[in-house]
C-alpha atoms as a PDB file:
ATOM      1  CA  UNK A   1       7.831 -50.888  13.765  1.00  0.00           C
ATOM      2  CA  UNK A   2       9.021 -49.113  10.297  1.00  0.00           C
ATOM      3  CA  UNK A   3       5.392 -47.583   9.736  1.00  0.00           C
ATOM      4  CA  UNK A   4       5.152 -46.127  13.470  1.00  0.00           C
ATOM      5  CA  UNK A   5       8.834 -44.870  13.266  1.00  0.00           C
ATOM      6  CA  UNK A   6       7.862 -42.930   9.758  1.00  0.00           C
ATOM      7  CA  UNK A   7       4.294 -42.021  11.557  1.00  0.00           C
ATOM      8  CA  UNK A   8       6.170 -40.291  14.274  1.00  0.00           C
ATOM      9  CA  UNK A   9       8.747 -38.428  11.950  1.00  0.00           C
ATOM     10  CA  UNK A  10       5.788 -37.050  10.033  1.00  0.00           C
ATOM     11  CA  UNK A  11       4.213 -35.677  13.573  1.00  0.00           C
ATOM     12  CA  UNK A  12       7.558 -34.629  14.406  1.00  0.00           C
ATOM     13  CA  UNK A  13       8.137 -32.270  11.059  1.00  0.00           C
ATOM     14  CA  UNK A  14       4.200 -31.169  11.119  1.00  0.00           C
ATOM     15  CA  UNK A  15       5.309 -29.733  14.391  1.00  0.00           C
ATOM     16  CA  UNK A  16       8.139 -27.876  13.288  1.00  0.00           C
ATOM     17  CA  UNK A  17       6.706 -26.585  10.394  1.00  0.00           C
ATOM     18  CA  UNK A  18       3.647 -25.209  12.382  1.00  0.00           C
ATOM     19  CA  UNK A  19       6.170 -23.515  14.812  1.00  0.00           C
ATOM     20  CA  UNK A  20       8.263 -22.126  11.980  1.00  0.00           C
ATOM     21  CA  UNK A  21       5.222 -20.938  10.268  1.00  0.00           C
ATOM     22  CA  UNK A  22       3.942 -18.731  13.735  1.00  0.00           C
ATOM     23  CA  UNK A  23       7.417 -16.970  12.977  1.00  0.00           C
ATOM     24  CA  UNK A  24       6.441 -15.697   9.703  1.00  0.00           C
ATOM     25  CA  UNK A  25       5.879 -12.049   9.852  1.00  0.00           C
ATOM     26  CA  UNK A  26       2.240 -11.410   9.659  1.00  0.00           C
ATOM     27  CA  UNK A  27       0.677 -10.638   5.992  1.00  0.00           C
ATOM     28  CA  UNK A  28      -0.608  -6.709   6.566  1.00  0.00           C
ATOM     29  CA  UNK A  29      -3.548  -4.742   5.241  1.00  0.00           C
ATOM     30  CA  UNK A  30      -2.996  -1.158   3.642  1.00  0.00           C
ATOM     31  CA  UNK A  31      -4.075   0.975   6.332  1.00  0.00           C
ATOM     32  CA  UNK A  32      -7.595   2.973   6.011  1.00  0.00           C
ATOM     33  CA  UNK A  33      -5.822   5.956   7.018  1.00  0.00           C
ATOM     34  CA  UNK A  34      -4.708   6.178   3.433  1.00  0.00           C
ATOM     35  CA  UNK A  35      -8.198   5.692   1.578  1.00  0.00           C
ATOM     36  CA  UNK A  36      -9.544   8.234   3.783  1.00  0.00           C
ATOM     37  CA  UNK A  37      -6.516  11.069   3.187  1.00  0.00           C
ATOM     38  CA  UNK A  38      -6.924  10.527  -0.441  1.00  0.00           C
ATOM     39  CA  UNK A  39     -11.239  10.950  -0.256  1.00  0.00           C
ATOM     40  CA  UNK A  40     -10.455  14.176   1.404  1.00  0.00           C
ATOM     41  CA  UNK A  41      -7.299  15.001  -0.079  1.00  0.00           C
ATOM     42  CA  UNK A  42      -5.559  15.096   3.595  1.00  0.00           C
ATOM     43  CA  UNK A  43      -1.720  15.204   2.451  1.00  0.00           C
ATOM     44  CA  UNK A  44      -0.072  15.740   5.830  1.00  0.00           C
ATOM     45  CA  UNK A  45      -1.597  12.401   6.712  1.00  0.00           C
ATOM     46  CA  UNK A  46      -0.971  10.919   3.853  1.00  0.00           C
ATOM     47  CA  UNK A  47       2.403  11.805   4.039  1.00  0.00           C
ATOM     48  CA  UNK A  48       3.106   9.744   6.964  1.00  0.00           C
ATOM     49  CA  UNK A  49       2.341   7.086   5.301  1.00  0.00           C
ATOM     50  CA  UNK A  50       4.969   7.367   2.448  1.00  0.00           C
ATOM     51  CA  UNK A  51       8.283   5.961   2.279  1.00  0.00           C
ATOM     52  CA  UNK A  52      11.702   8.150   2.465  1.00  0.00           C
ATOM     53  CA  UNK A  53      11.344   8.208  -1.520  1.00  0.00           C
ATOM     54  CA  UNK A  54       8.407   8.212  -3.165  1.00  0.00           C
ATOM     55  CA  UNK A  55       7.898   7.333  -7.270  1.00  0.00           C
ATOM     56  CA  UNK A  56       5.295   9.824  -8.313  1.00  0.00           C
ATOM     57  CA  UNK A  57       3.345   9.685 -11.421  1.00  0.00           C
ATOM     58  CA  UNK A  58       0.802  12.867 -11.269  1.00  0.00           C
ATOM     59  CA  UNK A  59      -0.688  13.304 -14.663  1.00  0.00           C
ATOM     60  CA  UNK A  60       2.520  14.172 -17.315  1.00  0.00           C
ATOM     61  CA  UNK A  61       4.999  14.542 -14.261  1.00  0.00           C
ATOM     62  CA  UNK A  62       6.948  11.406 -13.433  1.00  0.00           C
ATOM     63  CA  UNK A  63       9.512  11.184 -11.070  1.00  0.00           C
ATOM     64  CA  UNK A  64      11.110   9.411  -8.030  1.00  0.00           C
ATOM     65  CA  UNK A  65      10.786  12.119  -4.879  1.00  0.00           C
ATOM     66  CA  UNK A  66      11.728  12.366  -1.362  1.00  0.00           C
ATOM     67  CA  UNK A  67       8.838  12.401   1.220  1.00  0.00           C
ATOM     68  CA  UNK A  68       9.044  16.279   1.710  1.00  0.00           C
ATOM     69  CA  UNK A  69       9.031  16.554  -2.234  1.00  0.00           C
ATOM     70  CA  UNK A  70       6.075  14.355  -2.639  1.00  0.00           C
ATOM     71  CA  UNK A  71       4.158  16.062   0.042  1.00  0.00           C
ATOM     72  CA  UNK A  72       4.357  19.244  -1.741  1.00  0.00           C
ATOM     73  CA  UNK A  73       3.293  17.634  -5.028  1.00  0.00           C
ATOM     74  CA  UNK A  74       0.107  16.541  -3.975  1.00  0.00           C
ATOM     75  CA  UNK A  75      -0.924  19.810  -1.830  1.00  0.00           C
ATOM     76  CA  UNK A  76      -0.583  21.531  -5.232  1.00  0.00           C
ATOM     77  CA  UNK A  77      -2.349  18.806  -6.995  1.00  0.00           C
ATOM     78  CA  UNK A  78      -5.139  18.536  -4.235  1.00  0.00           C
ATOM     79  CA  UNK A  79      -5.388  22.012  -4.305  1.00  0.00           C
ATOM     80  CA  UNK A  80      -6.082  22.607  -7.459  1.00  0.00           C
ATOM     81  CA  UNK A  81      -8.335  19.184  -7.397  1.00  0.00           C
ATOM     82  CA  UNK A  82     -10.240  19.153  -4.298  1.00  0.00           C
ATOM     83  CA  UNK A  83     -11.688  15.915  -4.201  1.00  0.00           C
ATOM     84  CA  UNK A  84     -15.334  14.701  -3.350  1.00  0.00           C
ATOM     85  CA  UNK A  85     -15.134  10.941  -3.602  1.00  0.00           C
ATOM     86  CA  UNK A  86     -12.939   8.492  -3.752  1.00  0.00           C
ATOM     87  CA  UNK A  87     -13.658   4.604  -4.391  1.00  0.00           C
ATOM     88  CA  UNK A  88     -11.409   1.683  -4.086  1.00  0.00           C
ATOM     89  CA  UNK A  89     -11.573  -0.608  -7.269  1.00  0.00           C
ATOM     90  CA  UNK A  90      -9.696  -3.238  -6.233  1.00  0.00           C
ATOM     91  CA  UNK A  91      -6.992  -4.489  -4.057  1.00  0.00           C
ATOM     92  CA  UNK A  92      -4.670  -6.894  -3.965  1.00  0.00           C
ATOM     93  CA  UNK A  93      -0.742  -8.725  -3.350  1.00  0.00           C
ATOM     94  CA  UNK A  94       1.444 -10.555  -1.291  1.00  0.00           C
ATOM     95  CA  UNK A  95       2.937 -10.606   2.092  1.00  0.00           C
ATOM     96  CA  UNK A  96       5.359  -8.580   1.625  1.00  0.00           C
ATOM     97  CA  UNK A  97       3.486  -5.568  -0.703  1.00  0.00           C
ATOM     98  CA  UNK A  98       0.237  -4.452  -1.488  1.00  0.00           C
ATOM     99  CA  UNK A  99      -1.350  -2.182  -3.983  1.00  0.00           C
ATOM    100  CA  UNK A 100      -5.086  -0.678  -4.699  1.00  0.00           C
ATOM    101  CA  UNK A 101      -6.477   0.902  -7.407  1.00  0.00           C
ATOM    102  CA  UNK A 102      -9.586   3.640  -6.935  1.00  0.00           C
ATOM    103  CA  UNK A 103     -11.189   6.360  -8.589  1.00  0.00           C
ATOM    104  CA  UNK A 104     -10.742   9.965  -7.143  1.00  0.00           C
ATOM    105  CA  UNK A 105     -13.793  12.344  -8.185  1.00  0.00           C
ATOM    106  CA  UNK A 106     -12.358  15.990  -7.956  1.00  0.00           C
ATOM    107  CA  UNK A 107     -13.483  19.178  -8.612  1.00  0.00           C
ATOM    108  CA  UNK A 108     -11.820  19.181 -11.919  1.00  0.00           C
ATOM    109  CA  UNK A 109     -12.373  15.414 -13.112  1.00  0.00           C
ATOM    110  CA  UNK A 110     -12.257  12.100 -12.447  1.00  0.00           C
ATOM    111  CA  UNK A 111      -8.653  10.297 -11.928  1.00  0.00           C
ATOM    112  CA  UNK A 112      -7.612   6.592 -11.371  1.00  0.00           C
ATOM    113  CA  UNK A 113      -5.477   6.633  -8.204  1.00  0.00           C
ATOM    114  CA  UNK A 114      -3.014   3.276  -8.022  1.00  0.00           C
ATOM    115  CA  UNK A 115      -0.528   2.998  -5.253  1.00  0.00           C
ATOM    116  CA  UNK A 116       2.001   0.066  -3.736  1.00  0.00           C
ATOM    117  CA  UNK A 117       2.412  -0.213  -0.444  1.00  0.00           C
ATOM    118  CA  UNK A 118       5.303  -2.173   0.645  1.00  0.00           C
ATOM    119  CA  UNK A 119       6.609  -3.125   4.714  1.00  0.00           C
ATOM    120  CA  UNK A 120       9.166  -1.002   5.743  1.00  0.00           C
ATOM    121  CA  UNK A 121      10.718  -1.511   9.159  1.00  0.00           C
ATOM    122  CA  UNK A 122       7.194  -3.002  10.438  1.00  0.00           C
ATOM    123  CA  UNK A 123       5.167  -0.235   8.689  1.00  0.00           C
ATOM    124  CA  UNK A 124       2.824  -0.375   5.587  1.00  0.00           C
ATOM    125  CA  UNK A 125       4.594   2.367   3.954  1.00  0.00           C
ATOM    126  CA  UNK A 126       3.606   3.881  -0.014  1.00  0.00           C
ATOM    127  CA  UNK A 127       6.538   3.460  -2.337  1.00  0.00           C
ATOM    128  CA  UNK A 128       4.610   4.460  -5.607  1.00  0.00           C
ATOM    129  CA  UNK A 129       1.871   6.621  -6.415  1.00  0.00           C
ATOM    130  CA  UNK A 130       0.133   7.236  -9.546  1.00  0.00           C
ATOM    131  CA  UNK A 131      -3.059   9.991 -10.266  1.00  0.00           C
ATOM    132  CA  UNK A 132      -3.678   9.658 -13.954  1.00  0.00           C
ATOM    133  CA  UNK A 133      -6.852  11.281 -15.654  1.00  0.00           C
ATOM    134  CA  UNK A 134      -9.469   8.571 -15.853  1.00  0.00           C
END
């Protein structure tokens, strides 16, 4: 009678754990949309990806910007650097952020791109970016 009462508490908390775990928010994938603005250096649509501040490391600069700042970083940077390739390295995190690391072929060099990606109010959204010179 013991074993059967412990066999049916065990059914009884696998159970509730499966429900609780179907709660969880789902783990999320950095979206493509991103890869692809940065292979064709696409900042409007990269910018709707970023978060209301952005840290921004682009080459010597350094600095934590608003969207609207950040945006106009990059055009000047892409301008200047139009790029022709870009290839994600590697990828990787948790549940709740996500980063990549690539390398952006431009028409002034090669740089390593390296960005985190973190959920804001249900949206992948970029909270760091970093374009150093290869």
């Amino acid at each position: 009678f013991c074993m059967m009462k412990r066999f049916q508490t065990l059914i009884v908390l696998a159970v509730l754990a499966s429900t609780f775990q179907s709660f969880a928010p789902p783990a999320f994938d950095i979206p493509v949309k991103i890869f692809k603005s940065i292979e064709i250096g696409d900042v409007e649509s990269l910018s709707a990806h970023f978060s209301e501040s952005v840290e921004l490391i682009l080459l010597d600069q350094e600095d934590i910007y608003s969207r609207q700042q950040a945006t106009q970083i990059l055009k000047d940077f892409f301008n200047k650097h139009r790029p022709a390739k870009f290839e994600v390295l590697h990828q990787g995190g948790t549940d709740k952020a996500k980063y990549a690391i690539g390398t952006l072929e431009t028409s002034r060099g090669v740089y390593r791109v390296h960005f985190l990606v973190k959920m804001d109010d249900g949206k992948p959204l970029i909270h760091k970016l970093r374009i150093q010179e290869e």
